[in-house]
PDB file of N, CA and C in Angstrom:
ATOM      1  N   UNK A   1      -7.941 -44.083  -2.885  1.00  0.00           N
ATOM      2  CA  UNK A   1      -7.055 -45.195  -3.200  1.00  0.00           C
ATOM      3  C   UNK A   1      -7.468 -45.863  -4.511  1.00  0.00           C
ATOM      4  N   UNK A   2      -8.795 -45.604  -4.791  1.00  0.00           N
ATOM      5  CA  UNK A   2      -9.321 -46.758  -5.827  1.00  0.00           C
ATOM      6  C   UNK A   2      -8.953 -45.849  -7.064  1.00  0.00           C
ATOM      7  N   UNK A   3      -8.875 -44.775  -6.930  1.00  0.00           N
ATOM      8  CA  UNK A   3      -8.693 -43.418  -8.278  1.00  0.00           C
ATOM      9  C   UNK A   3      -7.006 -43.645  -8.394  1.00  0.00           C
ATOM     10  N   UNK A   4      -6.263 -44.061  -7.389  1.00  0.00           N
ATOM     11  CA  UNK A   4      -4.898 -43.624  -7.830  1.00  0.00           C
ATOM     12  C   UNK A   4      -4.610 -45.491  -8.540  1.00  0.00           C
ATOM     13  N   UNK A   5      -5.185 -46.123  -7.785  1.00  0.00           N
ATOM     14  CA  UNK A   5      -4.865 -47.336  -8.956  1.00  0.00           C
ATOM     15  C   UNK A   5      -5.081 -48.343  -9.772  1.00  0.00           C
ATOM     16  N   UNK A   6      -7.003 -47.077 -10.427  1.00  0.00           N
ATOM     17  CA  UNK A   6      -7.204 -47.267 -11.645  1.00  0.00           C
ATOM     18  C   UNK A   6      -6.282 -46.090 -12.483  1.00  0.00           C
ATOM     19  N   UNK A   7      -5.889 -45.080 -12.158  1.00  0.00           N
ATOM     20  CA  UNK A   7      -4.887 -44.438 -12.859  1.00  0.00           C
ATOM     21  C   UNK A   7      -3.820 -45.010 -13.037  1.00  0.00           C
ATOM     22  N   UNK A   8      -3.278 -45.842 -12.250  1.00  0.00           N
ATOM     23  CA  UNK A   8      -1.801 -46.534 -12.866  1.00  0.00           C
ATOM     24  C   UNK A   8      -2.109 -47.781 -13.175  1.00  0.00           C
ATOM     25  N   UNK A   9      -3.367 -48.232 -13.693  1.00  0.00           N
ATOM     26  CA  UNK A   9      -3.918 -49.563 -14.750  1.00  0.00           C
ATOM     27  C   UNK A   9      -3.944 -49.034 -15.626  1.00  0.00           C
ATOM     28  N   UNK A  10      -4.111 -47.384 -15.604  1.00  0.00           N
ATOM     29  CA  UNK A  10      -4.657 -47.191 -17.288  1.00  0.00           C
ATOM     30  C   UNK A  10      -3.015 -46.289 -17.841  1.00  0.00           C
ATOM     31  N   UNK A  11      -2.668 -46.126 -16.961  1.00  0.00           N
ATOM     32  CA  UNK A  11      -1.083 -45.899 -17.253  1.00  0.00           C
ATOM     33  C   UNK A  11      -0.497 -47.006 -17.917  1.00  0.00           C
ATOM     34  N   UNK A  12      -0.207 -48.637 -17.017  1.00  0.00           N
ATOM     35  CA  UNK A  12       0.123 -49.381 -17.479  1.00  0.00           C
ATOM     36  C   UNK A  12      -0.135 -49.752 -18.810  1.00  0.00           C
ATOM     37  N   UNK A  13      -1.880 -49.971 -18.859  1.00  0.00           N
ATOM     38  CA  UNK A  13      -2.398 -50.355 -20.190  1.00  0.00           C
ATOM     39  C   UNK A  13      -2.313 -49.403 -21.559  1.00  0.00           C
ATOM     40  N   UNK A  14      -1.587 -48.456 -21.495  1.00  0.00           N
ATOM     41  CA  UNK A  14      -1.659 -47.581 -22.443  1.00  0.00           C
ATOM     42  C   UNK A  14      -0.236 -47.297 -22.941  1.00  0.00           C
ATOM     43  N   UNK A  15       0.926 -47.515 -21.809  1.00  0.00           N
ATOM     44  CA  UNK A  15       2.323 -47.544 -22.287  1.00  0.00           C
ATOM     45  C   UNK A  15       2.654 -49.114 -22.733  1.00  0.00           C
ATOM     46  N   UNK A  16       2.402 -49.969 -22.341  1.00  0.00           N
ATOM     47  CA  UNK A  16       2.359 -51.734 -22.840  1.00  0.00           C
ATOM     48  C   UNK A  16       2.472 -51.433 -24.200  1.00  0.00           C
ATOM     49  N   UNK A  17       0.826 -50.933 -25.082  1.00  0.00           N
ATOM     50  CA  UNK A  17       1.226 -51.449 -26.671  1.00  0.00           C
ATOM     51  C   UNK A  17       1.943 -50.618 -27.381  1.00  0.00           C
ATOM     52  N   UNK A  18       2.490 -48.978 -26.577  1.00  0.00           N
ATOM     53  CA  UNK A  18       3.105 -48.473 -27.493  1.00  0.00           C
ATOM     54  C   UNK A  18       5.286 -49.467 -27.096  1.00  0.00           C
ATOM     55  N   UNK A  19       5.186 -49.693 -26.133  1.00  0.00           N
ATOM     56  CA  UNK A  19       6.288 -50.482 -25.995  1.00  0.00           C
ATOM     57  C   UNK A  19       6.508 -51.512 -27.295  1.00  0.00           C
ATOM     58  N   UNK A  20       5.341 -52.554 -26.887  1.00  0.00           N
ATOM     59  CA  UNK A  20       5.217 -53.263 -27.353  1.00  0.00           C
ATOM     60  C   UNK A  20       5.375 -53.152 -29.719  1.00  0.00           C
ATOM     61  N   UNK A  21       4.925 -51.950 -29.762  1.00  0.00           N
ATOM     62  CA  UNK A  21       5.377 -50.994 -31.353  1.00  0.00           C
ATOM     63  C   UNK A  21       6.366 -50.661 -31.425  1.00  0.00           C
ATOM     64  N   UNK A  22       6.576 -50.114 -30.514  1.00  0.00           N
ATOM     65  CA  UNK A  22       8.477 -49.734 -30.738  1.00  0.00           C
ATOM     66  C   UNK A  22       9.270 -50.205 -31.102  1.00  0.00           C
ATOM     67  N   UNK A  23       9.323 -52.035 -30.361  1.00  0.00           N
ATOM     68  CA  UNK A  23      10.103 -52.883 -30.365  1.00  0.00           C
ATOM     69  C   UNK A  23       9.707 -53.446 -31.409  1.00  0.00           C
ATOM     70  N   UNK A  24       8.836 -53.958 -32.060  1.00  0.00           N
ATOM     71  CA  UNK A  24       8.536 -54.432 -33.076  1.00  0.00           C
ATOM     72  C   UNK A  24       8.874 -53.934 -34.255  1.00  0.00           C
ATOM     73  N   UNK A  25       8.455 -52.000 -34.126  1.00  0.00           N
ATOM     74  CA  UNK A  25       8.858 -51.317 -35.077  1.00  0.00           C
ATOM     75  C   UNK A  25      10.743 -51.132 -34.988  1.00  0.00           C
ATOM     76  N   UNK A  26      11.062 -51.426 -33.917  1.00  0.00           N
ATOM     77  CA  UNK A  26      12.685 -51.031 -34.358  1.00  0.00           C
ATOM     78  C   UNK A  26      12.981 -52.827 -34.845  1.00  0.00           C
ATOM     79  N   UNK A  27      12.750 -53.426 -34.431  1.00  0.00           N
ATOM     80  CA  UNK A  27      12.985 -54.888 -35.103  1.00  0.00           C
ATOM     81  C   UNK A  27      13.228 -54.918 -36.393  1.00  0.00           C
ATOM     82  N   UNK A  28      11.814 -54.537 -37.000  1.00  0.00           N
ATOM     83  CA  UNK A  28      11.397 -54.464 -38.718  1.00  0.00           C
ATOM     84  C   UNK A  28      12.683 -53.575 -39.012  1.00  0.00           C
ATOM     85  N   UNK A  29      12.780 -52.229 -38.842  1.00  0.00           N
ATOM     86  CA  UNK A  29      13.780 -51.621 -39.614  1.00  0.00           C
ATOM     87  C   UNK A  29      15.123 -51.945 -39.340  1.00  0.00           C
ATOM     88  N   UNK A  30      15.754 -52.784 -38.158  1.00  0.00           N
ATOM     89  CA  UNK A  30      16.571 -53.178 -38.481  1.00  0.00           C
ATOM     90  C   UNK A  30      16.893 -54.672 -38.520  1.00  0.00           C
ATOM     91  N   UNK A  31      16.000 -54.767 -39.903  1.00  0.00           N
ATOM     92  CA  UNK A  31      15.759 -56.109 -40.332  1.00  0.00           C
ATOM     93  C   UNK A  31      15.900 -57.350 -39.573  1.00  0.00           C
ATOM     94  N   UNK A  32      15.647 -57.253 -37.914  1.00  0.00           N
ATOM     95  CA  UNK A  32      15.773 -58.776 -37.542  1.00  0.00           C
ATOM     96  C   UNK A  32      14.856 -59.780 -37.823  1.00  0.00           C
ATOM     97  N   UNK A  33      13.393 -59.145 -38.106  1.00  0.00           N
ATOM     98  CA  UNK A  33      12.653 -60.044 -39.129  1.00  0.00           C
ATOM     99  C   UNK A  33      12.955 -61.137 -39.891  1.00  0.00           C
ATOM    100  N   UNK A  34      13.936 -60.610 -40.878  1.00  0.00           N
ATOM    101  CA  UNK A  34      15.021 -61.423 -41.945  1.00  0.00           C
ATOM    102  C   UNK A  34      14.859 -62.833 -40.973  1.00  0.00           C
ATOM    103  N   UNK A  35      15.263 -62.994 -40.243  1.00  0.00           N
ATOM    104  CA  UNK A  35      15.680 -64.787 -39.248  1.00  0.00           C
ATOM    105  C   UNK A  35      15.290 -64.755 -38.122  1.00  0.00           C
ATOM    106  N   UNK A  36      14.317 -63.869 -37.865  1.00  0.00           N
ATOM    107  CA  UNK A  36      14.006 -63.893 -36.230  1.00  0.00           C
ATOM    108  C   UNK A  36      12.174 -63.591 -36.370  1.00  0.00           C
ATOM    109  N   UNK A  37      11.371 -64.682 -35.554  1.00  0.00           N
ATOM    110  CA  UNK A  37       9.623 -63.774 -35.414  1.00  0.00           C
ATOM    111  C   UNK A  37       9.752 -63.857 -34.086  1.00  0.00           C
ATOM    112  N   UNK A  38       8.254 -63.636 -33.623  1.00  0.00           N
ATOM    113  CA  UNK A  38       7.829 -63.575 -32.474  1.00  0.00           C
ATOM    114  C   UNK A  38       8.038 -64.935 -31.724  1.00  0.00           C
ATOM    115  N   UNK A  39       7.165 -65.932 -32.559  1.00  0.00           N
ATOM    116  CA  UNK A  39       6.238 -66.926 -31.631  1.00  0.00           C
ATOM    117  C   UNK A  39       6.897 -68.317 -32.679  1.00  0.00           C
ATOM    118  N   UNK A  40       7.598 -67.938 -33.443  1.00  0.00           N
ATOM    119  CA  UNK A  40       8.110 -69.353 -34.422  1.00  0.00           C
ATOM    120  C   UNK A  40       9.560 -68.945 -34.924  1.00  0.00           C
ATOM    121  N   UNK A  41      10.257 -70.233 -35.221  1.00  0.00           N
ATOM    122  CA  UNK A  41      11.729 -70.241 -35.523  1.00  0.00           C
ATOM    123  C   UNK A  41      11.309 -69.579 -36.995  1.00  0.00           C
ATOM    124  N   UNK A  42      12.622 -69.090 -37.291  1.00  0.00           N
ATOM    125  CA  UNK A  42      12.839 -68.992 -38.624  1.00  0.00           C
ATOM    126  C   UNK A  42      14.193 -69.207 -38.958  1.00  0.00           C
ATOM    127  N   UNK A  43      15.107 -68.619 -38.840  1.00  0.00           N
ATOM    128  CA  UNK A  43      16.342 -69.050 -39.052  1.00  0.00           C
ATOM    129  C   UNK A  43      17.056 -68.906 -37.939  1.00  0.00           C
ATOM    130  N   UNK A  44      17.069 -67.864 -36.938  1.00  0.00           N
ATOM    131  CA  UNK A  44      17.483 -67.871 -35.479  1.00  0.00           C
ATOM    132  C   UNK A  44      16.165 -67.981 -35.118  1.00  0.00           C
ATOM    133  N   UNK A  45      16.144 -68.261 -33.266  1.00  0.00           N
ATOM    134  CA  UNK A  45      14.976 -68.871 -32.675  1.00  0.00           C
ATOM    135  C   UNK A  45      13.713 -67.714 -32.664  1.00  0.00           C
ATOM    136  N   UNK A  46      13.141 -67.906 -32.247  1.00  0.00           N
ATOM    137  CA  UNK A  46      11.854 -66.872 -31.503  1.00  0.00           C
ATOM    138  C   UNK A  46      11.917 -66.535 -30.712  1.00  0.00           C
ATOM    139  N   UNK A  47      11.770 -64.931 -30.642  1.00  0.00           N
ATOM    140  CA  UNK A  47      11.635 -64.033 -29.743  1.00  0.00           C
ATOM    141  C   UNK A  47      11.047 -64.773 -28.137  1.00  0.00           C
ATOM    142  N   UNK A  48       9.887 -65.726 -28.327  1.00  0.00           N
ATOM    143  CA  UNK A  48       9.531 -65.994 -27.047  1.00  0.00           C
ATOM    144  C   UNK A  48      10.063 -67.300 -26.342  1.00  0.00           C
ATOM    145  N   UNK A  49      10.991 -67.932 -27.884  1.00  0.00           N
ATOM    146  CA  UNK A  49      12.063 -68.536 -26.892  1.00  0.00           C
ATOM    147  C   UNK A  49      13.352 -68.056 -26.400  1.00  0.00           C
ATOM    148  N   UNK A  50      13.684 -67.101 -26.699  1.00  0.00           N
ATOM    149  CA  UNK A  50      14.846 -66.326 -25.826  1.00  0.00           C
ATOM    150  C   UNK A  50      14.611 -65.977 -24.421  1.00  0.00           C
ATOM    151  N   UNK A  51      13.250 -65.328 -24.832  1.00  0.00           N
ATOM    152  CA  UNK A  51      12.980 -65.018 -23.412  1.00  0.00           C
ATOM    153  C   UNK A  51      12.563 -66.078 -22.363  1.00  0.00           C
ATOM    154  N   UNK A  52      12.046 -67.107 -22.574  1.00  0.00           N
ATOM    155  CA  UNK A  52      11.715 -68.266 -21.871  1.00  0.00           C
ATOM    156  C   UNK A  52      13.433 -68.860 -21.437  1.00  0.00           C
ATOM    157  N   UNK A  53      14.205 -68.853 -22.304  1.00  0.00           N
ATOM    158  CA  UNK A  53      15.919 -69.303 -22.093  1.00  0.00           C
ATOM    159  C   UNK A  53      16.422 -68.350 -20.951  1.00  0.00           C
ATOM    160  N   UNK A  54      15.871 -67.033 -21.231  1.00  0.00           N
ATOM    161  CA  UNK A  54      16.687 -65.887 -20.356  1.00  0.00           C
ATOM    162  C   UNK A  54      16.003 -65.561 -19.136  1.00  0.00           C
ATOM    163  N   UNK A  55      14.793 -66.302 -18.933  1.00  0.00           N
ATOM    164  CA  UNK A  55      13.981 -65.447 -17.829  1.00  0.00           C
ATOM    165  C   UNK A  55      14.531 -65.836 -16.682  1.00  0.00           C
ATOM    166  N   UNK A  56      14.862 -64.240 -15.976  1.00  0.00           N
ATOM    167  CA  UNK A  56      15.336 -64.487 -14.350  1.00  0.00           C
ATOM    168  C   UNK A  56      17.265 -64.266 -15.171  1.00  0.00           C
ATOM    169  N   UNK A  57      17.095 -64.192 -15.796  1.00  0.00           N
ATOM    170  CA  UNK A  57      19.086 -64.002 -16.020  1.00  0.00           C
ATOM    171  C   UNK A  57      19.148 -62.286 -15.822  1.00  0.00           C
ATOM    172  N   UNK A  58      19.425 -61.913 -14.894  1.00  0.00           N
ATOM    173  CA  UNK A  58      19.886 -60.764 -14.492  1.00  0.00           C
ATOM    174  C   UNK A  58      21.343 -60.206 -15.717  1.00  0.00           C
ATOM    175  N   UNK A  59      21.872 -60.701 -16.318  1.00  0.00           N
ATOM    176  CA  UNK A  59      22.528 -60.195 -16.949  1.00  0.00           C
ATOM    177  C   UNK A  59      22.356 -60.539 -18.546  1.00  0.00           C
ATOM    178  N   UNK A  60      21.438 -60.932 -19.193  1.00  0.00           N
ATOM    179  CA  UNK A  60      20.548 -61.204 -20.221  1.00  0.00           C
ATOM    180  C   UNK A  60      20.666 -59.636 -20.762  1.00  0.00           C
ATOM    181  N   UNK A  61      20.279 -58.727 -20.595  1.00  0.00           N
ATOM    182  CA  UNK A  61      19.883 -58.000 -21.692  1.00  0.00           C
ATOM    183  C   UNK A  61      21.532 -57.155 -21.646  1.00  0.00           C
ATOM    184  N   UNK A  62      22.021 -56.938 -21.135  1.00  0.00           N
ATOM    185  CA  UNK A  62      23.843 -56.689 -21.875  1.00  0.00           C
ATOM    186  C   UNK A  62      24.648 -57.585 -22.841  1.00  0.00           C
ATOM    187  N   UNK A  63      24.133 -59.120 -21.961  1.00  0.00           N
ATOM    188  CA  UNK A  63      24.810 -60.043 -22.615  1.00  0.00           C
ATOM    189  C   UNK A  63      24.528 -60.147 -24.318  1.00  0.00           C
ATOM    190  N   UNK A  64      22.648 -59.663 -24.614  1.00  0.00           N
ATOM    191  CA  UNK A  64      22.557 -60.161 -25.649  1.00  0.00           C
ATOM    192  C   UNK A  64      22.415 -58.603 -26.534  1.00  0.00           C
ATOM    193  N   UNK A  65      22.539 -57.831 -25.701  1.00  0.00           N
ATOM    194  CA  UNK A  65      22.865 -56.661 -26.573  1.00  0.00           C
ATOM    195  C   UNK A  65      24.180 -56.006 -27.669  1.00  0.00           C
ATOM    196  N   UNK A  66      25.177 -56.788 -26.522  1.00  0.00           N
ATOM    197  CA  UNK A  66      26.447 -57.039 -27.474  1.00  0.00           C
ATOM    198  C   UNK A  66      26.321 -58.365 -28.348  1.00  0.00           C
ATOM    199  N   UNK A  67      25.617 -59.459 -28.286  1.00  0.00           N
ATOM    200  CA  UNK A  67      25.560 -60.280 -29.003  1.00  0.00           C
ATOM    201  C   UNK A  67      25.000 -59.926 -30.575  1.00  0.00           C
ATOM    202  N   UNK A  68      23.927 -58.918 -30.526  1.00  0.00           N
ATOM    203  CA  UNK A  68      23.065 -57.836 -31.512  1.00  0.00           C
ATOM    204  C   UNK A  68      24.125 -57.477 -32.114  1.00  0.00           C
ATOM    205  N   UNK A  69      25.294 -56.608 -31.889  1.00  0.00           N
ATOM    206  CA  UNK A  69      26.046 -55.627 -31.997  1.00  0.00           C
ATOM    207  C   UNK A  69      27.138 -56.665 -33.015  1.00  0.00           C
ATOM    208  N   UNK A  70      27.801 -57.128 -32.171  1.00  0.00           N
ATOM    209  CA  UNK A  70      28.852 -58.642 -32.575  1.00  0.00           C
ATOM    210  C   UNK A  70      28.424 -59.871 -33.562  1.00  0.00           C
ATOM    211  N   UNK A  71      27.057 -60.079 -33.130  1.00  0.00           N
ATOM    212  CA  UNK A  71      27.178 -61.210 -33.421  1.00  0.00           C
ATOM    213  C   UNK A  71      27.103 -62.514 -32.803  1.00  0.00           C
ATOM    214  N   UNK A  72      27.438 -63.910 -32.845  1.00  0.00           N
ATOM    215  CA  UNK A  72      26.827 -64.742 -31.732  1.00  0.00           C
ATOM    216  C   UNK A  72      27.378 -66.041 -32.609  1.00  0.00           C
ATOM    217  N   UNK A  73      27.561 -66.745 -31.977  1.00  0.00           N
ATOM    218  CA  UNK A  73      27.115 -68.848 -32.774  1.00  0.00           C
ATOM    219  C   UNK A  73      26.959 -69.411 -31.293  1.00  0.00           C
ATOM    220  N   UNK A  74      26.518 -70.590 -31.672  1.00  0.00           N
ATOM    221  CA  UNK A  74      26.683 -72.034 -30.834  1.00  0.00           C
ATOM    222  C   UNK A  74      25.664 -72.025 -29.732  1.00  0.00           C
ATOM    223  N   UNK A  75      25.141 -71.082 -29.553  1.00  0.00           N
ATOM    224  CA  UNK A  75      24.053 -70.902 -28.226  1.00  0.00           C
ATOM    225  C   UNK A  75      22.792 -71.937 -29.328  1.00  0.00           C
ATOM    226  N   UNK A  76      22.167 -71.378 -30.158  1.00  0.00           N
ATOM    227  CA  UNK A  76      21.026 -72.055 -30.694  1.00  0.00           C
ATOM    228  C   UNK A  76      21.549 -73.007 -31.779  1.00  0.00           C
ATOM    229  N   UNK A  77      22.694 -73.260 -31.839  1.00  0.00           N
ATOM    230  CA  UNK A  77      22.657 -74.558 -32.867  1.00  0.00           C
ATOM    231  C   UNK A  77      23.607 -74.100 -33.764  1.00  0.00           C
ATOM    232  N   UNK A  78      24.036 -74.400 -35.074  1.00  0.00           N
ATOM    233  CA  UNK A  78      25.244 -73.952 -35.576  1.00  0.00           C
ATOM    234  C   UNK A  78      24.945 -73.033 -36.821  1.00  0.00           C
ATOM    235  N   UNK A  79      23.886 -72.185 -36.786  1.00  0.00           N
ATOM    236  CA  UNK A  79      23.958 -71.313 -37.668  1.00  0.00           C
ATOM    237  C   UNK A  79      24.338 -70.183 -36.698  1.00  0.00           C
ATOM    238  N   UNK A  80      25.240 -69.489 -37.391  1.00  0.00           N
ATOM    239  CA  UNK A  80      25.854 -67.866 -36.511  1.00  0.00           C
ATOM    240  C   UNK A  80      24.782 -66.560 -36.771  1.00  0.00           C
ATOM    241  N   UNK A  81      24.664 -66.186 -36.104  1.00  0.00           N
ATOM    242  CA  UNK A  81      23.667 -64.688 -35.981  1.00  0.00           C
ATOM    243  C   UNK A  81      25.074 -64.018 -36.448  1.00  0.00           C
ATOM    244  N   UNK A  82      24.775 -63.173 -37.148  1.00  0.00           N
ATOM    245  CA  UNK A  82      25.751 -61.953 -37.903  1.00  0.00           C
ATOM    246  C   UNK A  82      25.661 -60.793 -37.116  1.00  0.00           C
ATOM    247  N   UNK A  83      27.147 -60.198 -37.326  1.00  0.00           N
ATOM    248  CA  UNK A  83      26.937 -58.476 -36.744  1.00  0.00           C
ATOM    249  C   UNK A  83      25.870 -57.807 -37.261  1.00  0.00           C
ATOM    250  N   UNK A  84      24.987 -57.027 -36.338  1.00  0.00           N
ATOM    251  CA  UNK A  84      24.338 -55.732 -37.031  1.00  0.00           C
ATOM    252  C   UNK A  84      24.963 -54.289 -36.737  1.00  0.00           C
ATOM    253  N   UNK A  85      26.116 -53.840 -37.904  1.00  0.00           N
ATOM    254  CA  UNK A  85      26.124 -52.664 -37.423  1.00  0.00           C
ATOM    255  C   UNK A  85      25.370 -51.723 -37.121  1.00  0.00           C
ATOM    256  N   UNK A  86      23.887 -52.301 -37.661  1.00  0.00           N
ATOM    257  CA  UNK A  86      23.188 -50.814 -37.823  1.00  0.00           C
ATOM    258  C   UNK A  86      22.652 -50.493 -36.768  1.00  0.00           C
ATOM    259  N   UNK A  87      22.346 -51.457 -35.762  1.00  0.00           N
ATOM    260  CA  UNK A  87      22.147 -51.049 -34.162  1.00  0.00           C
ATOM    261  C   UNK A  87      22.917 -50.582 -33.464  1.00  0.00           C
ATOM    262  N   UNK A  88      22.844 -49.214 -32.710  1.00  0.00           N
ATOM    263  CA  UNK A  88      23.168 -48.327 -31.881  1.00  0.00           C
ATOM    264  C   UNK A  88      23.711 -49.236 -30.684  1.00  0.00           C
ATOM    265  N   UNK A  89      24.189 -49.300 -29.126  1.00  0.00           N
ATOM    266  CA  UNK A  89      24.050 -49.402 -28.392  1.00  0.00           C
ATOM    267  C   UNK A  89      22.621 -49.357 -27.576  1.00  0.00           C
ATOM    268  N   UNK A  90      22.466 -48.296 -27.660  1.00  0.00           N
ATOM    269  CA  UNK A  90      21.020 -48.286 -26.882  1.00  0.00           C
ATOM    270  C   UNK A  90      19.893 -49.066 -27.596  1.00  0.00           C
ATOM    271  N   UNK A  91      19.832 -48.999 -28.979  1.00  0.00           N
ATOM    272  CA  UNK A  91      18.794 -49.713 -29.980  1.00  0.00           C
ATOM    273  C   UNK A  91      18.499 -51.116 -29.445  1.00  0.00           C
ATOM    274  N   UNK A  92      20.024 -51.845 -29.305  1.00  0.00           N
ATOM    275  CA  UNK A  92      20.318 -52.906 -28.984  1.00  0.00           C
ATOM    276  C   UNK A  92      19.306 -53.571 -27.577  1.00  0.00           C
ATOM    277  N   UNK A  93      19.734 -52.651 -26.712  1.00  0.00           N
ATOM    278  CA  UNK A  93      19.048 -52.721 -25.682  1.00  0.00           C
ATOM    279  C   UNK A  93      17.895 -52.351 -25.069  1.00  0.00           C
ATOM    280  N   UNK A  94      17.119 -51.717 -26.276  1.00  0.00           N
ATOM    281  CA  UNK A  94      16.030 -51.300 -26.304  1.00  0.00           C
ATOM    282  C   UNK A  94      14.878 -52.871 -27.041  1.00  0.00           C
ATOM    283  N   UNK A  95      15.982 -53.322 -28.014  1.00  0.00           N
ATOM    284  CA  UNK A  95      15.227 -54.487 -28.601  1.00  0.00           C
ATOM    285  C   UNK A  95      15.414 -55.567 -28.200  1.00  0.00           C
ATOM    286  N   UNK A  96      16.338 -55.819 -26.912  1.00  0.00           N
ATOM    287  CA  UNK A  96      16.638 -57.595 -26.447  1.00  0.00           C
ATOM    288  C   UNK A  96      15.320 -57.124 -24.793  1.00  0.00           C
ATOM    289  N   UNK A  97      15.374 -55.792 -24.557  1.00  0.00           N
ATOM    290  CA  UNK A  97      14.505 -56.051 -23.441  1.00  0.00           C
ATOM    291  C   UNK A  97      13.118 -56.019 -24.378  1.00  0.00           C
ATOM    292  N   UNK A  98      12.869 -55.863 -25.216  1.00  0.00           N
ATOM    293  CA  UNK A  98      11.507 -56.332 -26.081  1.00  0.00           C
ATOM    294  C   UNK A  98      11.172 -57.507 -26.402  1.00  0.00           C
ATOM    295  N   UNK A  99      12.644 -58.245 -26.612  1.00  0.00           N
ATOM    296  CA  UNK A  99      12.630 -59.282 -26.968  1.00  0.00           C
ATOM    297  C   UNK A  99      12.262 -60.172 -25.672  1.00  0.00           C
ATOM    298  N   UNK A 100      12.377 -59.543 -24.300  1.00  0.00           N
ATOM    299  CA  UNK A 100      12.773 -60.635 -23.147  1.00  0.00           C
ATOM    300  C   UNK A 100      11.734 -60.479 -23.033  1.00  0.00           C
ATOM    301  N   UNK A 101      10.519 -59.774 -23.260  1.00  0.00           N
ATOM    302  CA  UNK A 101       9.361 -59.319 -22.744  1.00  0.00           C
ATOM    303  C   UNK A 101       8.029 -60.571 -23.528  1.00  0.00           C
ATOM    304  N   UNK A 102       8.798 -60.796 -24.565  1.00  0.00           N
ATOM    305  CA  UNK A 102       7.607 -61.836 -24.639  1.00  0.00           C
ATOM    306  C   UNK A 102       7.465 -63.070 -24.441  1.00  0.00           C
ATOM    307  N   UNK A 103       6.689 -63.675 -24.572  1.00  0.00           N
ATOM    308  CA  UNK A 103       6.176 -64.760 -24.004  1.00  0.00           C
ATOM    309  C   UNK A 103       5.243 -65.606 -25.184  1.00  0.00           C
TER     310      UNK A 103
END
């Protein structure tokens, strides 16, 4: 018992930071950097206040995946988040559950 779950600690601990790159790395290239960090506003909010807004919203990461896609106003104040065409569908939703993930 003790072998099967230090194997899925070191599972856990080893898929976490490449998650954790992915999302960061698909962020950077599709420039949400530009108005968005981690842990501080910049021109739209921070990553770890979305997720603190969204935690427990079961329908959070569709909602804000088309928001990625579309576009957005009035949720954080009156500057509008712009379309990104350059996110995929899946991209989208690959980077708002990255986004929900932090803290």
């Amino acid at each position: 018992m003790k072998k099967v779950l230090f194997a899925l600690a070191a599972t856990v601990a080893m898929t976490a930071p490449a998650f954790a790159d992915a999302g960061m790395d698909l962020a950077k290239a599709k420039n949400c950097l530009a108005c968005h960090a981690v842990a501080t506003k910049v021109v739209g909010p921070a990553y770890k206040d979305v997720a603190a807004k969204y935690k427990g919203d079961k329908t959070a990461v569709d909602k804000l995946a088309d928001k990625v896609i579309k576009g957005g106003s009035g949720v954080w104040g009156t500057m509008p988040m712009p379309a990104n065409a350059q996110v995929t569908p899946a991209e989208a939703k690959q980077l708002v559950t990255w986004v929900l993930s932090q803290k």
